[in-house]
Protein backbone atom coordinates (compact mmCIF):
# COMPACT_ATOMS: atom_id res chain seq x y z
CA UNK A 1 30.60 10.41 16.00
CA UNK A 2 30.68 6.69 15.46
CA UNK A 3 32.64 4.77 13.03
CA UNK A 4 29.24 3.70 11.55
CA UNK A 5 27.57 7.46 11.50
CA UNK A 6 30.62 8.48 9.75
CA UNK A 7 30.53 5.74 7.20
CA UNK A 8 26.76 6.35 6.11
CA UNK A 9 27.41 10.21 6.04
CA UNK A 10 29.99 9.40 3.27
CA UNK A 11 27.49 7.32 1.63
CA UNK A 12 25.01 10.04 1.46
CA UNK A 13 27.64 12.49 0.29
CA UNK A 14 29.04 10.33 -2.18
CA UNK A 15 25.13 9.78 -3.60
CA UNK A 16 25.07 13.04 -3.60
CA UNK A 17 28.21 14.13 -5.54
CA UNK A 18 27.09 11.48 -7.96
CA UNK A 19 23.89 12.71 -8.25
CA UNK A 20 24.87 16.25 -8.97
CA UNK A 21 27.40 15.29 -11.53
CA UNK A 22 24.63 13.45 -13.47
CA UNK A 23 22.98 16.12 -13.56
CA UNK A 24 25.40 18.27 -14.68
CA UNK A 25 26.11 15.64 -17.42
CA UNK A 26 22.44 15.21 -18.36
CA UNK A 27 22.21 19.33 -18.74
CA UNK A 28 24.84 19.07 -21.21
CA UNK A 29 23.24 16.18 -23.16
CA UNK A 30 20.10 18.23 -23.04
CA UNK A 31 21.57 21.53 -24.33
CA UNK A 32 20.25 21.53 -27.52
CA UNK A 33 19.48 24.86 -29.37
CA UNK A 34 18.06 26.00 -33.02
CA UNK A 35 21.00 27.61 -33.32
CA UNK A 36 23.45 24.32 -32.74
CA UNK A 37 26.11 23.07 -34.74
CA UNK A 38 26.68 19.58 -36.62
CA UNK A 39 29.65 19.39 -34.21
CA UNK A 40 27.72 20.78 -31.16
CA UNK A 41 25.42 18.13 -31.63
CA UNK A 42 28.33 15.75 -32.26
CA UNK A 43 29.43 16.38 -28.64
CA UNK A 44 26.54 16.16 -27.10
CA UNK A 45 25.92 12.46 -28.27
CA UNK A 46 29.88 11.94 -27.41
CA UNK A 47 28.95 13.39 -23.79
CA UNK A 48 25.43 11.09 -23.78
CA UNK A 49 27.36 8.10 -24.39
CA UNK A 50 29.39 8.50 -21.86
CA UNK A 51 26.81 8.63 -19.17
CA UNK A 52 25.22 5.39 -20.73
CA UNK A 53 22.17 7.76 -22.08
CA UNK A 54 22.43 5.37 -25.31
CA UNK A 55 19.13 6.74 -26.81
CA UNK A 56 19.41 9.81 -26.56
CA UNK A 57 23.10 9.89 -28.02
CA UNK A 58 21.44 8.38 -31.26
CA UNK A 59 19.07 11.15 -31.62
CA UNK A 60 22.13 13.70 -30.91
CA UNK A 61 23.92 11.94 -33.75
CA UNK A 62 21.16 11.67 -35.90
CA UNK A 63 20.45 15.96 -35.58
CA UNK A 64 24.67 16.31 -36.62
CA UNK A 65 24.30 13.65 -39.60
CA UNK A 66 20.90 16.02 -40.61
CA UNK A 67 22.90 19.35 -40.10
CA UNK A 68 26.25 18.06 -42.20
CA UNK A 69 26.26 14.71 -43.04
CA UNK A 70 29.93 12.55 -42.78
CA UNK A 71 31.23 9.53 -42.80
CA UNK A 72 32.58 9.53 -39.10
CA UNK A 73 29.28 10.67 -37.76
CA UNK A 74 27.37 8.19 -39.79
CA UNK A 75 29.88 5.60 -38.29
CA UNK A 76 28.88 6.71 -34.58
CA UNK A 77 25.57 6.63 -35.31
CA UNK A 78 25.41 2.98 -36.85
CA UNK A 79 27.69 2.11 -33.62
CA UNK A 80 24.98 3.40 -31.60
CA UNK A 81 22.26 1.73 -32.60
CA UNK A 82 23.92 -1.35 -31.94
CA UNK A 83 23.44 -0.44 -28.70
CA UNK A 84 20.35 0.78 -28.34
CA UNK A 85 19.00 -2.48 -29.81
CA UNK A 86 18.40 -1.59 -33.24
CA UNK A 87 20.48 -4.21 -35.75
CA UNK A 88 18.34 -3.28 -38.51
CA UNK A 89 18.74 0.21 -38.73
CA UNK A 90 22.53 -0.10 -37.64
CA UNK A 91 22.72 -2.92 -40.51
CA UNK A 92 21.17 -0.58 -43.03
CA UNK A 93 23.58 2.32 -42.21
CA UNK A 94 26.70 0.37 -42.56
CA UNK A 95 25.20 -0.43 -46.01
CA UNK A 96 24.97 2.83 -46.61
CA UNK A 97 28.53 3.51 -45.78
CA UNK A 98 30.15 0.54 -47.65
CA UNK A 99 28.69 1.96 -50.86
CA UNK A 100 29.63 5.33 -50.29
CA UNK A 101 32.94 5.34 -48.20
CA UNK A 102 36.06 6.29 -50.31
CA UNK A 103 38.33 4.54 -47.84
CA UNK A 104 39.00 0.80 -48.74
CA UNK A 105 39.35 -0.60 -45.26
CA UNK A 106 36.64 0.86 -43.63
CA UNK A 107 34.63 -0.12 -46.77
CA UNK A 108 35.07 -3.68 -45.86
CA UNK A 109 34.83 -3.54 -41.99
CA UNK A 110 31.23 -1.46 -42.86
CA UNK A 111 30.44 -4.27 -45.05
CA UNK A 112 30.94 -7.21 -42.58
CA UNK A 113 29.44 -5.45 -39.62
CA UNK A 114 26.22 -4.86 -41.53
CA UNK A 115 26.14 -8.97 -42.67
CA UNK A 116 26.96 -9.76 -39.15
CA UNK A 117 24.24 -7.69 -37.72
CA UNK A 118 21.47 -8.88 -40.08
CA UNK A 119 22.29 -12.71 -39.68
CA UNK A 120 22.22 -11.75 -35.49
CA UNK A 121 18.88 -9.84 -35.99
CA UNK A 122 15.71 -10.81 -35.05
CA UNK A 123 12.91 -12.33 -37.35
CA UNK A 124 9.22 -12.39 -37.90
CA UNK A 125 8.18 -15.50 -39.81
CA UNK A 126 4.28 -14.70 -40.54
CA UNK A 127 1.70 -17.77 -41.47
CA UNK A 128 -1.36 -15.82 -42.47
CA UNK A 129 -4.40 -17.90 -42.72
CA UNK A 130 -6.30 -18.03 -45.40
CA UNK A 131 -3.97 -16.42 -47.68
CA UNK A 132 -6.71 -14.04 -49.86
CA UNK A 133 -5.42 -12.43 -53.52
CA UNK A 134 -4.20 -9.19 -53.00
CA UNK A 135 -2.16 -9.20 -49.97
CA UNK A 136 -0.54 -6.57 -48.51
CA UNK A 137 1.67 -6.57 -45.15
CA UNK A 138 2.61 -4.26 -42.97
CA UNK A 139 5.18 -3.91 -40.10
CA UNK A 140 5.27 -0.69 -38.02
CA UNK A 141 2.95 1.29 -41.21
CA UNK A 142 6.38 0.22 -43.40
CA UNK A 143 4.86 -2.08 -46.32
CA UNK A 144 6.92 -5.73 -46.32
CA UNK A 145 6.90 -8.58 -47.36
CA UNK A 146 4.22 -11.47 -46.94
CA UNK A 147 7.14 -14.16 -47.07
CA UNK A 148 10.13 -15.00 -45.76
CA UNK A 149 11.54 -14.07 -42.73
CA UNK A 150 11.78 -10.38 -41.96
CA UNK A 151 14.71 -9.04 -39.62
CA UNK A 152 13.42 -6.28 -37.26
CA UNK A 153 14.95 -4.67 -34.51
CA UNK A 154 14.13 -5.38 -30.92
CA UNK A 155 11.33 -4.27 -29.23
CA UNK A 156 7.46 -4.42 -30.09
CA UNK A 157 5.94 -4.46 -33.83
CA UNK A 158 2.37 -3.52 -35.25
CA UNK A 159 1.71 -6.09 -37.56
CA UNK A 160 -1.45 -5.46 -40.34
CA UNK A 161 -2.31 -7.61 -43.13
CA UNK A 162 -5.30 -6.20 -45.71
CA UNK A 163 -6.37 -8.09 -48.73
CA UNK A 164 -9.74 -7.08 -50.86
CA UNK A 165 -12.75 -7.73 -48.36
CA UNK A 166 -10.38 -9.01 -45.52
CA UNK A 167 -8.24 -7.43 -42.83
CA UNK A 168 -6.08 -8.68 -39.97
CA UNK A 169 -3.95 -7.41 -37.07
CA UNK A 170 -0.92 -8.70 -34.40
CA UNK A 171 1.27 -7.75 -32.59
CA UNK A 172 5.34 -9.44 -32.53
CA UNK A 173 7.42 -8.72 -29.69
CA UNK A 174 10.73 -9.76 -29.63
CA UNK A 175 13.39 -9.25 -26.80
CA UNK A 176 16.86 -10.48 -27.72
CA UNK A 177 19.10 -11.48 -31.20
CA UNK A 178 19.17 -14.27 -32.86
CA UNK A 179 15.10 -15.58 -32.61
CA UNK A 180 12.62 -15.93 -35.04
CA UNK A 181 9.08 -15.05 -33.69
CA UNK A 182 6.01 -17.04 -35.38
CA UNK A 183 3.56 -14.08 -35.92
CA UNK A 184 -0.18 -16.17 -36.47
CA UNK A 185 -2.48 -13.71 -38.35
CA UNK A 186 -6.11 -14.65 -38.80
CA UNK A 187 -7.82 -12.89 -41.76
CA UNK A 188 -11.35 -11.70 -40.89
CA UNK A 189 -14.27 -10.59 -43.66
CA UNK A 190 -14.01 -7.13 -43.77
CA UNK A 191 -17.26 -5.63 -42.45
CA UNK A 192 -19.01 -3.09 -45.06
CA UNK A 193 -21.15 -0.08 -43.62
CA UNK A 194 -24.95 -0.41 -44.36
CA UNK A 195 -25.52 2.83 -46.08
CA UNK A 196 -28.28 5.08 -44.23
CA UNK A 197 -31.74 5.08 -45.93
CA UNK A 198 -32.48 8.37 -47.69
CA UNK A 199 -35.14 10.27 -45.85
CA UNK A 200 -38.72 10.92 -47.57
CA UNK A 201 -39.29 14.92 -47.73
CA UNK A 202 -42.88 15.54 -48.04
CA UNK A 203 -43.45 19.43 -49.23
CA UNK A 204 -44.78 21.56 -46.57
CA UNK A 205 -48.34 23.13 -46.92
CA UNK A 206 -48.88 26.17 -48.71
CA UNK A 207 -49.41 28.79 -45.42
CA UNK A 208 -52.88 30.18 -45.06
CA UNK A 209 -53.45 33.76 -45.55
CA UNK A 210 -55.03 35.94 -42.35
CA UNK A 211 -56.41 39.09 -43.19
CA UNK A 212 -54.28 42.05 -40.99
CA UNK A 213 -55.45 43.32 -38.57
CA UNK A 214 -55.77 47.50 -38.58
CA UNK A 215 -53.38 49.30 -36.50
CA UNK A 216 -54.93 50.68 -33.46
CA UNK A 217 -53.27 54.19 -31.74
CA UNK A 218 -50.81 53.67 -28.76
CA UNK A 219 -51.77 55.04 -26.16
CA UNK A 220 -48.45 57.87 -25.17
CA UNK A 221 -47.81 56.65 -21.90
CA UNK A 222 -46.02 59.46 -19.34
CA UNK A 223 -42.75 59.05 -18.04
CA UNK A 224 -41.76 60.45 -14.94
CA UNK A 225 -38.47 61.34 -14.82
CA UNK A 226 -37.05 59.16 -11.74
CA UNK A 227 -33.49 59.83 -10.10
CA UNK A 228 -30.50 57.60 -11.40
CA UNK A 229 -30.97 54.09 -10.32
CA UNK A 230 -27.34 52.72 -8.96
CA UNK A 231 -27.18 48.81 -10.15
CA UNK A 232 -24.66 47.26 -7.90
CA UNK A 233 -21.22 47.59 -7.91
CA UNK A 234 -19.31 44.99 -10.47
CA UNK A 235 -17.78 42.17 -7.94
CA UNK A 236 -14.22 42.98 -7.69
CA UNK A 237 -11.50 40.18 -8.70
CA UNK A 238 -11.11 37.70 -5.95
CA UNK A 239 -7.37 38.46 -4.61
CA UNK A 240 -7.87 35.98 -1.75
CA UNK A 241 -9.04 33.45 -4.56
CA UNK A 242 -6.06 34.22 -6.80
CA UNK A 243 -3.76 33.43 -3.19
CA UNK A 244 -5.58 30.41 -3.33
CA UNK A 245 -4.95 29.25 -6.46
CA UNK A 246 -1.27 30.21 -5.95
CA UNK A 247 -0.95 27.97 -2.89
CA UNK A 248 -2.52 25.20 -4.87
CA UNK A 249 -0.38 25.02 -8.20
CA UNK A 250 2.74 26.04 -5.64
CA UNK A 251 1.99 22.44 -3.85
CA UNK A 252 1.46 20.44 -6.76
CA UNK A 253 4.95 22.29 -7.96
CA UNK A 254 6.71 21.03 -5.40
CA UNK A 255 4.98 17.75 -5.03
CA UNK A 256 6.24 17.51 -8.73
CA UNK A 257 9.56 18.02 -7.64
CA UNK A 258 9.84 15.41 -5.24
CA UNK A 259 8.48 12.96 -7.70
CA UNK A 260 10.85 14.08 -10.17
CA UNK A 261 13.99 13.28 -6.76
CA UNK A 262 12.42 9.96 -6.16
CA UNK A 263 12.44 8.92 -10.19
CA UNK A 264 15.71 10.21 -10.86
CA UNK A 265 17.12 8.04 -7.89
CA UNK A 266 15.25 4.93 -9.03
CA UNK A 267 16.77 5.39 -12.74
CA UNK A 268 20.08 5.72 -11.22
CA UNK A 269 19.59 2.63 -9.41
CA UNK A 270 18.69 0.67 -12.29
CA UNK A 271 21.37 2.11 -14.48
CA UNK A 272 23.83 0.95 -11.38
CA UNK A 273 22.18 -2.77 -11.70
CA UNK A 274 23.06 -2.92 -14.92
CA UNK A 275 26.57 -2.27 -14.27
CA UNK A 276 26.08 -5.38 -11.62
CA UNK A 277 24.33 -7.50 -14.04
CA UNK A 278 27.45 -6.55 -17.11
CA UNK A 279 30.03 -5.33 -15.54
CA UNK A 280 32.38 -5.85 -18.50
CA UNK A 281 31.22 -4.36 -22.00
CA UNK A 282 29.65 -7.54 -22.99
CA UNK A 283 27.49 -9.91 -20.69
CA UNK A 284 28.56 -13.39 -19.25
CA UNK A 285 25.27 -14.55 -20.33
CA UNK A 286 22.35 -14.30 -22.85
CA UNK A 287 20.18 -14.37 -19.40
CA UNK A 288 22.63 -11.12 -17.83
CA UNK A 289 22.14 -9.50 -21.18
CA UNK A 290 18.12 -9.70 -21.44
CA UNK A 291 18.04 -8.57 -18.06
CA UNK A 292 20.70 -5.72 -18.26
CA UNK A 293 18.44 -4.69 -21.12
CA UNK A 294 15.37 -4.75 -19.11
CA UNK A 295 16.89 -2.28 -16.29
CA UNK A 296 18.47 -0.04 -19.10
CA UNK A 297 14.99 0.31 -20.50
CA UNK A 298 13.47 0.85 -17.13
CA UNK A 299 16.46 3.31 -16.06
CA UNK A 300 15.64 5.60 -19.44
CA UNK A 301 11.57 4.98 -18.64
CA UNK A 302 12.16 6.54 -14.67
CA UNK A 303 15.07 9.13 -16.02
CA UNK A 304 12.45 10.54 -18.96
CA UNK A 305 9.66 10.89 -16.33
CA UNK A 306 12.34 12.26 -13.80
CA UNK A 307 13.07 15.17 -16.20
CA UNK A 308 9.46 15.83 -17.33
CA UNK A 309 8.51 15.79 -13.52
CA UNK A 310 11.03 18.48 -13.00
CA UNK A 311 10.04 20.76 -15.79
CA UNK A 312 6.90 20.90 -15.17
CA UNK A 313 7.19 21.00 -11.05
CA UNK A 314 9.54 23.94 -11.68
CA UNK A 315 6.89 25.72 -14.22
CA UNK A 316 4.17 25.35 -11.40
CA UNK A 317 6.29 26.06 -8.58
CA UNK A 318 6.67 29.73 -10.99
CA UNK A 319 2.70 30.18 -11.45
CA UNK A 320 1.95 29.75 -7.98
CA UNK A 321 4.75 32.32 -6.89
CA UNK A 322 2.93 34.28 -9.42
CA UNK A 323 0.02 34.15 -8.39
CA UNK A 324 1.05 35.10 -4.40
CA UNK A 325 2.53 37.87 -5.21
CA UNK A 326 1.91 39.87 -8.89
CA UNK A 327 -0.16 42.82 -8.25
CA UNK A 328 -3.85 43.13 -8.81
CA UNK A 329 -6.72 45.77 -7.96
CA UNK A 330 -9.21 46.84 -9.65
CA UNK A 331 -12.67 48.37 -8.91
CA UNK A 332 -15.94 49.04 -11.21
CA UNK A 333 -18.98 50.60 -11.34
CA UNK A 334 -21.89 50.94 -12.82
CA UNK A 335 -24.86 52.96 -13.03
CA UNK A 336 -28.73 53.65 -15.10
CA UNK A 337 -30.25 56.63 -15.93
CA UNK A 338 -33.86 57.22 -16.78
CA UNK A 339 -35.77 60.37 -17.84
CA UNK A 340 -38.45 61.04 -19.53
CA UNK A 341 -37.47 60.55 -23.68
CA UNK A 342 -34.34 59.20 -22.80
CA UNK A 343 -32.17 56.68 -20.82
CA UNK A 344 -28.06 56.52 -20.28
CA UNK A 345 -25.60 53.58 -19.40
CA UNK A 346 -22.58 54.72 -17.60
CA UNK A 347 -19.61 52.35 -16.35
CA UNK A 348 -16.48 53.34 -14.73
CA UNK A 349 -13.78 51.09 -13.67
CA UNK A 350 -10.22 51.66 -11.69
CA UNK A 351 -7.33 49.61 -11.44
């Protein structure tokens, strides 16, 4: 073999290896039970972080903190979502801690982490025109205030104002720290529904009587009796439409899975441009860090359809198997029978 053969088989074995040990990783992330532990869960956002799977860390910590809440978890947690772009909510957890934390120091360092984060936050700075009595504004269905400037977290906010006969709607997205966005809300007249015009019943007329007429004798009409009449045979289950079926959901199975391949290698290659774009923990650049955060958010976007590719590939890929090869025969059959003064129904079936 040549020099160059043998250098892109290590490649491909070295993708591999990598591959398969994300995997691995992401399994253990994912190995959440009913039955887990606050310190189970604990582990698995330790284990998340470590592959860079910043989101889903936070929602490990956040089931631990629910199961047994502590200091030291509530500390990883407002660490996290640092990271995962959310200064508000880390802001408003370090609160939390200085007010509650027994221990002096870390009282302090919660304390100047949470002023640090809310002065680096984002804003919204609203101008609502016209300005109607009775306002109320909302950010994300949380009820805030009309003035001022509001810190949010990164990312992209519903933003409704309502007043008494007037309404209005935007939308704010913001994409690094340290901006204020201008969100411009028009308020429009509320439109009110016409109400539907009650309908006019007029009373039906009174129904006219009709004299009966009298009953007139049936004539008794003979029945022969006739031999049993065989209707035909119930059609049997389609086993060469069930094979069918199975090769169908089998091929969209694996189709699946081979989607699921091509995402997982496109979120590893955005999670390794990342690493290009920072490769020490904090960016050169604001410009390296809004676009690190772009390919992190695309990496988690191609990773979460990656897995739910997989799953469902692999549940298909099971039907259609199913379907090949699980058992099934059956047979029916049905027949009349008429005689004179009385008739019969009889159905048989064998599986």
């Amino acid at each position: 073999m040549t020099p160059s053969i043998i250098a892109t088989h290590r490649k491909l074995a070295t993708r591999v290896a990598i591959i398969g040990a994300t995997l691995l990783a992401h399994a253990a992330v994912a190995g959440a039970g009913p039955d887990e532990t606050a310190a189970a869960a604990l582990k698995r956002g330790q284990a998340a972080l470590k592959i860079r799977h910043v989101h889903e860390a936070c929602l490990a910590f956040e089931a631990s903190d629910k199961l047994e809440a502590k200091v030291d978890t509530e500390l990883s947690l407002a660490a996290c979502y640092e990271q995962d772009g959310k200064p508000v909510a880390a802001a408003r957890l370090y609160r939390s801690l200085a007010d509650k934390d027994t221990e002096a120091g870390r009282r302090r360092t919660s304390s100047a982490k949470a002023a640090k984060l809310e002065a680096n936050a984002p804003k919204l700075r609203f101008a609502i025109t016209p300005r109607p009595d009775g306002l109320v504004m909302t950010v994300d269905g949380v009820q805030v205030p009309s003035t001022g400037n509001l810190p949010v977290d990164v990312g992209t906010h519903e933003v409704v104002a309502t007043a008494p006969g007037f309404e209005g709607h935007a939308t704010a997205a913001v994409d690094r720290d340290r901006i204020v966005a201008d969100v411009v809300i028009k308020m429009e007249p509320r439109a009110t529904p016409t109400p539907e015009p009650t309908p006019i019943t007029t009373p039906a007329p009174a129904p006219i009587a009709t004299p009966t007429p009298a009953p007139t004798p049936m004539a008794t009409a003979a029945v022969t009796p006739t031999s049993p009449a065989e209707l035909p045979p119930a059609e049997p289950s389609g086993r060469d439409q069930r094979k069918r079926n199975g090769v169908i959901v089998s091929a969209a199975g694996a189709a699946a899975l081979v989607g699921a391949v091509v995402f997982f290698a496109a979120s590893s290659s955005k999670f390794d441009d990342v690493n290009k774009a920072c490769p020490n923990p904090r960016c050169a650049t604001d410009a390296d860090y809004a676009n690190a955060q772009s390919l992190q958010s695309d990496g988690r976007t191609f990773r979460g359809v990656s897995i739910g590719m997989g799953i469902g590939g692999g549940a298909l890929v099971a039907a259609g198997v199913y379907l090949l090869l699980a058992p099934h025969k059956e047979a029916s059959h049905v027949s009349l029978q008429l005689d004179a003064g009385r008739a019969g129904l009889t159905y048989s079936a064998r599986f």
